[in-house]
C-alpha atoms as a PDB file:
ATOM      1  CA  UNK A   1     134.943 181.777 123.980  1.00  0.00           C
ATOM      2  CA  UNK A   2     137.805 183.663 121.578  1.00  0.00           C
ATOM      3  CA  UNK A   3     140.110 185.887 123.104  1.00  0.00           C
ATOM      4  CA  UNK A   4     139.286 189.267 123.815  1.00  0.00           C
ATOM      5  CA  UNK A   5     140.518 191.556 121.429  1.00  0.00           C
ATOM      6  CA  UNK A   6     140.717 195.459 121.360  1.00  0.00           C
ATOM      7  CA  UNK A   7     137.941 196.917 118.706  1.00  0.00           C
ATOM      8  CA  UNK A   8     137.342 200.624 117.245  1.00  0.00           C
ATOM      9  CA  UNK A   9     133.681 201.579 118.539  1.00  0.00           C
ATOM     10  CA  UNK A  10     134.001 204.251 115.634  1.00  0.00           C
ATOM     11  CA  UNK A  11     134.004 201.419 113.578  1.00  0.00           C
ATOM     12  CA  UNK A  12     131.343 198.985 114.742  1.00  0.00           C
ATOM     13  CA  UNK A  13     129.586 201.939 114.245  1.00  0.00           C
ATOM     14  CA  UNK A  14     129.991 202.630 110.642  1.00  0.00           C
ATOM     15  CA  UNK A  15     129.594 199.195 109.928  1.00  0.00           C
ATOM     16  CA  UNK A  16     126.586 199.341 111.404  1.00  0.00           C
ATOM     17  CA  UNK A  17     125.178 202.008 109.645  1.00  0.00           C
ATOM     18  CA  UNK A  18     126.199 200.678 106.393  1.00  0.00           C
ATOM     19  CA  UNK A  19     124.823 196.952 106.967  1.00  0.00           C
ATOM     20  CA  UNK A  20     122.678 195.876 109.560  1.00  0.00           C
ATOM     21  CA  UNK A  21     124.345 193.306 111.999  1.00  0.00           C
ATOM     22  CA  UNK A  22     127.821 194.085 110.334  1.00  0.00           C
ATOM     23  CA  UNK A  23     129.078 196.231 113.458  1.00  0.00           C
ATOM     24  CA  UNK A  24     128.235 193.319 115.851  1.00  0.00           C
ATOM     25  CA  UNK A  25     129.711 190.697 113.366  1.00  0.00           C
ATOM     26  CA  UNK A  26     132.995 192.996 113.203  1.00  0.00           C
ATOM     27  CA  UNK A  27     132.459 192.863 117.458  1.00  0.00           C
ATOM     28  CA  UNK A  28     132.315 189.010 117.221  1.00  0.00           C
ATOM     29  CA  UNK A  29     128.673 188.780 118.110  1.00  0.00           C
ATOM     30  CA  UNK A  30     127.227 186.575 115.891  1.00  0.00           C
ATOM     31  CA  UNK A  31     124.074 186.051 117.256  1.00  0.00           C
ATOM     32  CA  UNK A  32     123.295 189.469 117.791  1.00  0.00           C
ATOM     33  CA  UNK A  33     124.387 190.587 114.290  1.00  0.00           C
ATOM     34  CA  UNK A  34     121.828 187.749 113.107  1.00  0.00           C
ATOM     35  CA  UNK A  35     119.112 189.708 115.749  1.00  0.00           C
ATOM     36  CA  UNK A  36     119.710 192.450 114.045  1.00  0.00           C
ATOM     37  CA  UNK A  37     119.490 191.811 110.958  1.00  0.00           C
ATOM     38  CA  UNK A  38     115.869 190.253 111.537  1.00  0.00           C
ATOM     39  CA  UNK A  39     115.101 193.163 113.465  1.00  0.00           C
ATOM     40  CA  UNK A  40     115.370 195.519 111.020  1.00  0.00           C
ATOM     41  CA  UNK A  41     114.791 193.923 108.057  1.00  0.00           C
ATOM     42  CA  UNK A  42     111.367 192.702 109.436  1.00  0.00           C
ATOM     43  CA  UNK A  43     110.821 196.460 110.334  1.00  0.00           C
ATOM     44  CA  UNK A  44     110.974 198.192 106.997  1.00  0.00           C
ATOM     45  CA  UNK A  45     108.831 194.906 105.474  1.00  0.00           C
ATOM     46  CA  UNK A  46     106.033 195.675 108.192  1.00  0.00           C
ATOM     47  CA  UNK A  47     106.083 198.788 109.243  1.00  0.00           C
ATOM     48  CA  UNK A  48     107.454 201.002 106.297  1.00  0.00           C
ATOM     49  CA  UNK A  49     105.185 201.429 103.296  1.00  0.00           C
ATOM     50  CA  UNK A  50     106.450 200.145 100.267  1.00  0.00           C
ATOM     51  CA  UNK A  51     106.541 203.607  98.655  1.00  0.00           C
ATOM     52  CA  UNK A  52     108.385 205.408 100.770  1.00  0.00           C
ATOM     53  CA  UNK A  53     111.128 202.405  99.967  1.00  0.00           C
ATOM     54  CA  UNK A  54     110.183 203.036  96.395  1.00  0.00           C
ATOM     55  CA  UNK A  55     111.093 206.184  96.946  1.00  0.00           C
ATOM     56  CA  UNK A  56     114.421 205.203  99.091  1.00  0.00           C
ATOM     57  CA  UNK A  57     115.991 203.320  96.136  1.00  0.00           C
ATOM     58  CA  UNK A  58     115.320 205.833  93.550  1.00  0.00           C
ATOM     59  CA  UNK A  59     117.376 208.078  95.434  1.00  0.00           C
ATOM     60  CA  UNK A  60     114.477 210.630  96.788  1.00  0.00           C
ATOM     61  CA  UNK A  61     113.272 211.805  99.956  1.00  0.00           C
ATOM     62  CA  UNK A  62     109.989 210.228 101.455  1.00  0.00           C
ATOM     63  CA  UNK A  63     108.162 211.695 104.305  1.00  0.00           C
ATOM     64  CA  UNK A  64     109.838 211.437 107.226  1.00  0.00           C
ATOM     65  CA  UNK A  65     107.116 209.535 109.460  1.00  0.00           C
ATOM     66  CA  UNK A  66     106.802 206.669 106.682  1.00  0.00           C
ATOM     67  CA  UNK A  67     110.859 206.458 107.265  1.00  0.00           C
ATOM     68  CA  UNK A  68     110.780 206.455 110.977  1.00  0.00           C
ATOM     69  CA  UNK A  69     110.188 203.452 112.515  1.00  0.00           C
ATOM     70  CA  UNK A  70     113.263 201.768 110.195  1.00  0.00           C
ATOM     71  CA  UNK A  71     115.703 204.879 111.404  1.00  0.00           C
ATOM     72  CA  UNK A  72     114.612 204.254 115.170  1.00  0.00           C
ATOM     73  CA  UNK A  73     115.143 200.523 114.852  1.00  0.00           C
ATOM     74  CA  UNK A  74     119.181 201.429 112.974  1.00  0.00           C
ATOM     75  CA  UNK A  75     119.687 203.840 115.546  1.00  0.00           C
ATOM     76  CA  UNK A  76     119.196 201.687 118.117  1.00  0.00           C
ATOM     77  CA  UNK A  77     121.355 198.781 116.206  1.00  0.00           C
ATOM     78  CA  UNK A  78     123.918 201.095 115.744  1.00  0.00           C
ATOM     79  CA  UNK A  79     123.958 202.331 119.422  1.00  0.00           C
ATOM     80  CA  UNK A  80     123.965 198.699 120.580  1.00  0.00           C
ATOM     81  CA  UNK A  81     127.244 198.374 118.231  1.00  0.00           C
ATOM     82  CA  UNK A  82     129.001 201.148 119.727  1.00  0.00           C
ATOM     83  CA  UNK A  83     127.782 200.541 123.786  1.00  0.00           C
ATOM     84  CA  UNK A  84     129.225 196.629 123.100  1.00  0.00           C
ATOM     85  CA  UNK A  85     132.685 197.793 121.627  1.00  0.00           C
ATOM     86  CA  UNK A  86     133.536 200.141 124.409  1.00  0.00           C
ATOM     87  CA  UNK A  87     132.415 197.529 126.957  1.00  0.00           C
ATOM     88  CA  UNK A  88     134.466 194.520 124.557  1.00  0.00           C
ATOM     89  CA  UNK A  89     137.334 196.774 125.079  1.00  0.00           C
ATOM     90  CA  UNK A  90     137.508 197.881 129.162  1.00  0.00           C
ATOM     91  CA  UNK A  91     136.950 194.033 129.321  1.00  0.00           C
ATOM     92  CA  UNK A  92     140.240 193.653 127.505  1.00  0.00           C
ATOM     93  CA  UNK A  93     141.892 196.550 130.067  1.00  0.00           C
ATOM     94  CA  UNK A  94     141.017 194.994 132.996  1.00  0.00           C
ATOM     95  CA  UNK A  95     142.426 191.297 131.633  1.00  0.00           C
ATOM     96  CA  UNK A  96     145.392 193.218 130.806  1.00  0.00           C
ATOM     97  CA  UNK A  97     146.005 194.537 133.797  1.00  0.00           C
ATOM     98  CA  UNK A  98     145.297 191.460 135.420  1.00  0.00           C
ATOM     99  CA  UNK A  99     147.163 189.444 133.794  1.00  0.00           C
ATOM    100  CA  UNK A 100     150.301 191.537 133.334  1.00  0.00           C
ATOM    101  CA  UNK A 101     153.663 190.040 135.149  1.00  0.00           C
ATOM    102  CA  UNK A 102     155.071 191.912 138.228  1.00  0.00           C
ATOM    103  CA  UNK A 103     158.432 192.719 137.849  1.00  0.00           C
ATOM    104  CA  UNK A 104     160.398 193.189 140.899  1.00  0.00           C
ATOM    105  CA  UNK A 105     164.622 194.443 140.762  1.00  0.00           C
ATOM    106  CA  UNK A 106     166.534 192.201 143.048  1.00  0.00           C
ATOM    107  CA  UNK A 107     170.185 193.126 143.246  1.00  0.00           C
ATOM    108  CA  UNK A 108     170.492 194.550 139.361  1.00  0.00           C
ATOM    109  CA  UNK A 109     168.707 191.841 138.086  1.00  0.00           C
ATOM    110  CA  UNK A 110     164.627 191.577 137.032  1.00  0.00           C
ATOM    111  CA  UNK A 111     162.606 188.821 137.446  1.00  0.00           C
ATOM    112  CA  UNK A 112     159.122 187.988 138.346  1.00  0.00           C
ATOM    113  CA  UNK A 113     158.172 187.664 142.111  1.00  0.00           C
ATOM    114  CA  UNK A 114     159.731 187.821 144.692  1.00  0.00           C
ATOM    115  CA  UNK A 115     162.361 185.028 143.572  1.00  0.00           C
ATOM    116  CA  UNK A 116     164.301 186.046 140.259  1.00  0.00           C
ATOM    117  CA  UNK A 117     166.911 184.786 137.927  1.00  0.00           C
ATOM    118  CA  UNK A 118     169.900 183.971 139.718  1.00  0.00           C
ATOM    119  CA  UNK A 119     168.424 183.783 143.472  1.00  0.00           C
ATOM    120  CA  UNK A 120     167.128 180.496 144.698  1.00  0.00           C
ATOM    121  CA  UNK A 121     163.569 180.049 146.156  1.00  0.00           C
ATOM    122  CA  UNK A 122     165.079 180.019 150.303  1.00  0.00           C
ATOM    123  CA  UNK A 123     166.193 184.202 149.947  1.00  0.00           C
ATOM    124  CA  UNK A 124     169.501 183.061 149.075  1.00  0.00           C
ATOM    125  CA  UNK A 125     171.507 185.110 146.093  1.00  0.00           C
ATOM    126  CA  UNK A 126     174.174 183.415 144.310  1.00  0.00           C
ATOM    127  CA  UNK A 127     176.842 185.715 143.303  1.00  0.00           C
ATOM    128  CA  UNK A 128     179.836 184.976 141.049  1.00  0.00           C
ATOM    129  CA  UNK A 129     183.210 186.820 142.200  1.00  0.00           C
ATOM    130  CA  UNK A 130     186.279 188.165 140.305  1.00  0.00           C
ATOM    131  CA  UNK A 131     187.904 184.482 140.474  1.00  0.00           C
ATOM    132  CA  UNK A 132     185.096 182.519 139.087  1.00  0.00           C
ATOM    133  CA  UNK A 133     183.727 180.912 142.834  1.00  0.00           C
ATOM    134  CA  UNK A 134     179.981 181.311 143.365  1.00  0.00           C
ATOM    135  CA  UNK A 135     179.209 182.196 146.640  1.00  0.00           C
ATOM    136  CA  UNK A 136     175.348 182.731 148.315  1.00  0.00           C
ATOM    137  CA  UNK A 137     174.524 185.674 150.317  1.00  0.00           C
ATOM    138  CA  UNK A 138     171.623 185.845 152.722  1.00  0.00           C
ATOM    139  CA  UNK A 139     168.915 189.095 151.835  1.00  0.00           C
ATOM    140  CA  UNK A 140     169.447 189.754 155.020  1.00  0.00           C
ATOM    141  CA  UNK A 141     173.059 189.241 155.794  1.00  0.00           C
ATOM    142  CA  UNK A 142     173.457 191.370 152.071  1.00  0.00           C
ATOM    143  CA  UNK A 143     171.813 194.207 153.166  1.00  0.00           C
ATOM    144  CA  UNK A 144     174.597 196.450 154.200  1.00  0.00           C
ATOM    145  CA  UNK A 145     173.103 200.120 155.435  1.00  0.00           C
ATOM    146  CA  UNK A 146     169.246 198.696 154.990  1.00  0.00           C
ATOM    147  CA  UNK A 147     170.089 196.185 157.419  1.00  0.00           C
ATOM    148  CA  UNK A 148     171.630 198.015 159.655  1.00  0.00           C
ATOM    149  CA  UNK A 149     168.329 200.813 159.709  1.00  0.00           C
ATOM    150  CA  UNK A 150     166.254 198.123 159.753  1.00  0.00           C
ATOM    151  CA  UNK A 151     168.026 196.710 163.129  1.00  0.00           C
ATOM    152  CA  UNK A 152     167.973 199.876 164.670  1.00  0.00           C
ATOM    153  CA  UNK A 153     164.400 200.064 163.352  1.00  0.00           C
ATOM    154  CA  UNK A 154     162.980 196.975 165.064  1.00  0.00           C
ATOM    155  CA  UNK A 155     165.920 196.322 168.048  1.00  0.00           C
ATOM    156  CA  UNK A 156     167.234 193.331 165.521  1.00  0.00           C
ATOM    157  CA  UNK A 157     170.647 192.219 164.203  1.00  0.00           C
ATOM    158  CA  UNK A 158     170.897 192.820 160.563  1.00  0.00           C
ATOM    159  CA  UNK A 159     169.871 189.087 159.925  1.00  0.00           C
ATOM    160  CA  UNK A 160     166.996 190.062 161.984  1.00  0.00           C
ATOM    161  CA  UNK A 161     167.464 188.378 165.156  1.00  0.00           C
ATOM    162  CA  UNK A 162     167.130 189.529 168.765  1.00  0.00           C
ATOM    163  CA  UNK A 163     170.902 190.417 169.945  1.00  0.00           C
ATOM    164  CA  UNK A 164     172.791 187.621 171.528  1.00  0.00           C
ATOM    165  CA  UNK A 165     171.179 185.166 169.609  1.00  0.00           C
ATOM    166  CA  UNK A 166     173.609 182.359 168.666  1.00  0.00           C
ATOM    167  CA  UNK A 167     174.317 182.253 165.044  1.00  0.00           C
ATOM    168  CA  UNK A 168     172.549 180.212 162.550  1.00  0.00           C
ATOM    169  CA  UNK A 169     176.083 180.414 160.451  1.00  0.00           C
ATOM    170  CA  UNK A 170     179.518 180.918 160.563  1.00  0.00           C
ATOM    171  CA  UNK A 171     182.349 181.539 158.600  1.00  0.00           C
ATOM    172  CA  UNK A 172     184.600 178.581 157.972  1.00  0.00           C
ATOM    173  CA  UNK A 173     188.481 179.317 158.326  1.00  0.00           C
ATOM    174  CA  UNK A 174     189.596 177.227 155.655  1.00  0.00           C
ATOM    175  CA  UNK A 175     187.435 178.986 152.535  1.00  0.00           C
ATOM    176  CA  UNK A 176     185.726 181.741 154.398  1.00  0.00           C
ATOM    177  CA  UNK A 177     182.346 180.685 152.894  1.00  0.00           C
ATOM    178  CA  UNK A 178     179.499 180.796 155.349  1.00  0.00           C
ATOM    179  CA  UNK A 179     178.447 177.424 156.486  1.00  0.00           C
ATOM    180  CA  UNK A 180     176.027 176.127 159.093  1.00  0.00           C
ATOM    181  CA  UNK A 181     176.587 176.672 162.954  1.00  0.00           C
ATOM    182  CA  UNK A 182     175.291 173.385 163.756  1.00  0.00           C
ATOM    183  CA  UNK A 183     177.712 171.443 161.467  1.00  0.00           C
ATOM    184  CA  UNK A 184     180.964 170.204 162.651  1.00  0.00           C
ATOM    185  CA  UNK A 185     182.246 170.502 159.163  1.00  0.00           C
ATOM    186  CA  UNK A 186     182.437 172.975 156.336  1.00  0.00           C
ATOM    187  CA  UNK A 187     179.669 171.775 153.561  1.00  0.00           C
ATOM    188  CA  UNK A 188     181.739 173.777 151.269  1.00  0.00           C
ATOM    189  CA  UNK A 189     185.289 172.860 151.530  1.00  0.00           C
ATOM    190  CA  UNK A 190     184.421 169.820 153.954  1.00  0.00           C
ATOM    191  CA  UNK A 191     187.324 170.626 155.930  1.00  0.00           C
ATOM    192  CA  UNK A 192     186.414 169.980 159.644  1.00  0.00           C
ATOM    193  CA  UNK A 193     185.324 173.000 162.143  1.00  0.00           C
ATOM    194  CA  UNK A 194     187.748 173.209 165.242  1.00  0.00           C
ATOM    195  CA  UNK A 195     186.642 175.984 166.643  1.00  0.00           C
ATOM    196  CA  UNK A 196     183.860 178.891 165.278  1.00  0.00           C
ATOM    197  CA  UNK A 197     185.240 181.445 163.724  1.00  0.00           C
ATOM    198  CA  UNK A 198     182.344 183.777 164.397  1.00  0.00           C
ATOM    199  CA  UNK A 199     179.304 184.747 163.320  1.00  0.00           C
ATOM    200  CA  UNK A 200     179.385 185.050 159.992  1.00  0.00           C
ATOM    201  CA  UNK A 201     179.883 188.366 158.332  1.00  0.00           C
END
């Protein structure tokens, strides 16, 4: 199947009305256009006299009930045009709006999901200073007055553990990066850990 694309009903339906089958060819609908066409060709063949088609080509009016049948059987093409454009194009909407990317702001920066450029997949940011060093922040640790509602919120820390929890990090005396609590060295600066230094900030 082709991709979907947006149509003008307004013009399926003057196509319509000008050629049978050529608003559901514009629509993409070959096999209806070809319906159609046999539809309402084989209509003014049978069921419209031949003079009142006579009468059609050289540009006069014939009665109305000789004419009808062949009107009905247009009017119903060219509704079928129009009723298949609309629904052709709230079928592209709703893939649109499926499909569309969710952007979500993290810290200045836009990127899709929850993780975006700059931030690796664990909820870690990576943030450049003045001097060039690239340190990571934790979401939660980086929260600053968020945090600190949302501990007072839920009876949390503002990395979101229960109070007196021992720290999952700490800050290493020799770089003051944040390092793991468990380690007895700095993976940084892999300068050994005499002593914590505190949970980390």
């Amino acid at each position: 199947m082709s991709e979907i694309r947006r149509r003008r009903p307004w013009l399926a339906v003057l196509l319509a009305l000008l050629i049978s089958g050529l608003g559901h060819a514009y629509l993409r609908r070959w096999a209806r256009a070809f319906g159609w066409y046999v539809v309402i060709t084989a209509t003014l063949v049978l069921l419209v006299p031949d003079a009142a088609v006579d009468r059609l080509l050289a540009r006069e009016a014939p009665p109305l009930a000789d004419i009808a049948p062949g009107l009905l059987a247009v009017l119903a093409s060219v509704v079928d045009a129009y009723v298949l454009a609309v629904r052709n194009n709230r079928r592209y909407d709703r893939q649109r709006g499926a499909g569309g990317e969710r952007t979500v702001e993290t810290g200045g920066k836009t990127g899709a999901g929850r993780t975006g450029a700059g931030e690796t997949g664990t909820g870690t940011v990576e943030r450049a200073g003045a001097d060039g060093t690239v340190t990571d922040e934790s979401d939660a640790g980086s929260a600053g007055p968020e945090g600190e509602r949302r501990a007072r919120r839920t009876g949390t820390d503002a990395e979101g553990k229960p109070p007196g929890a021992v720290p999952s990090t700490i800050k290493c005396p020799n770089c003051g990066r944040k390092t793991d609590a468990d380690l007895d060295f700095c993976h940084w600066c892999t300068e050994p850990l005499d002593a914590p230094d505190g949970p980390a900030e």
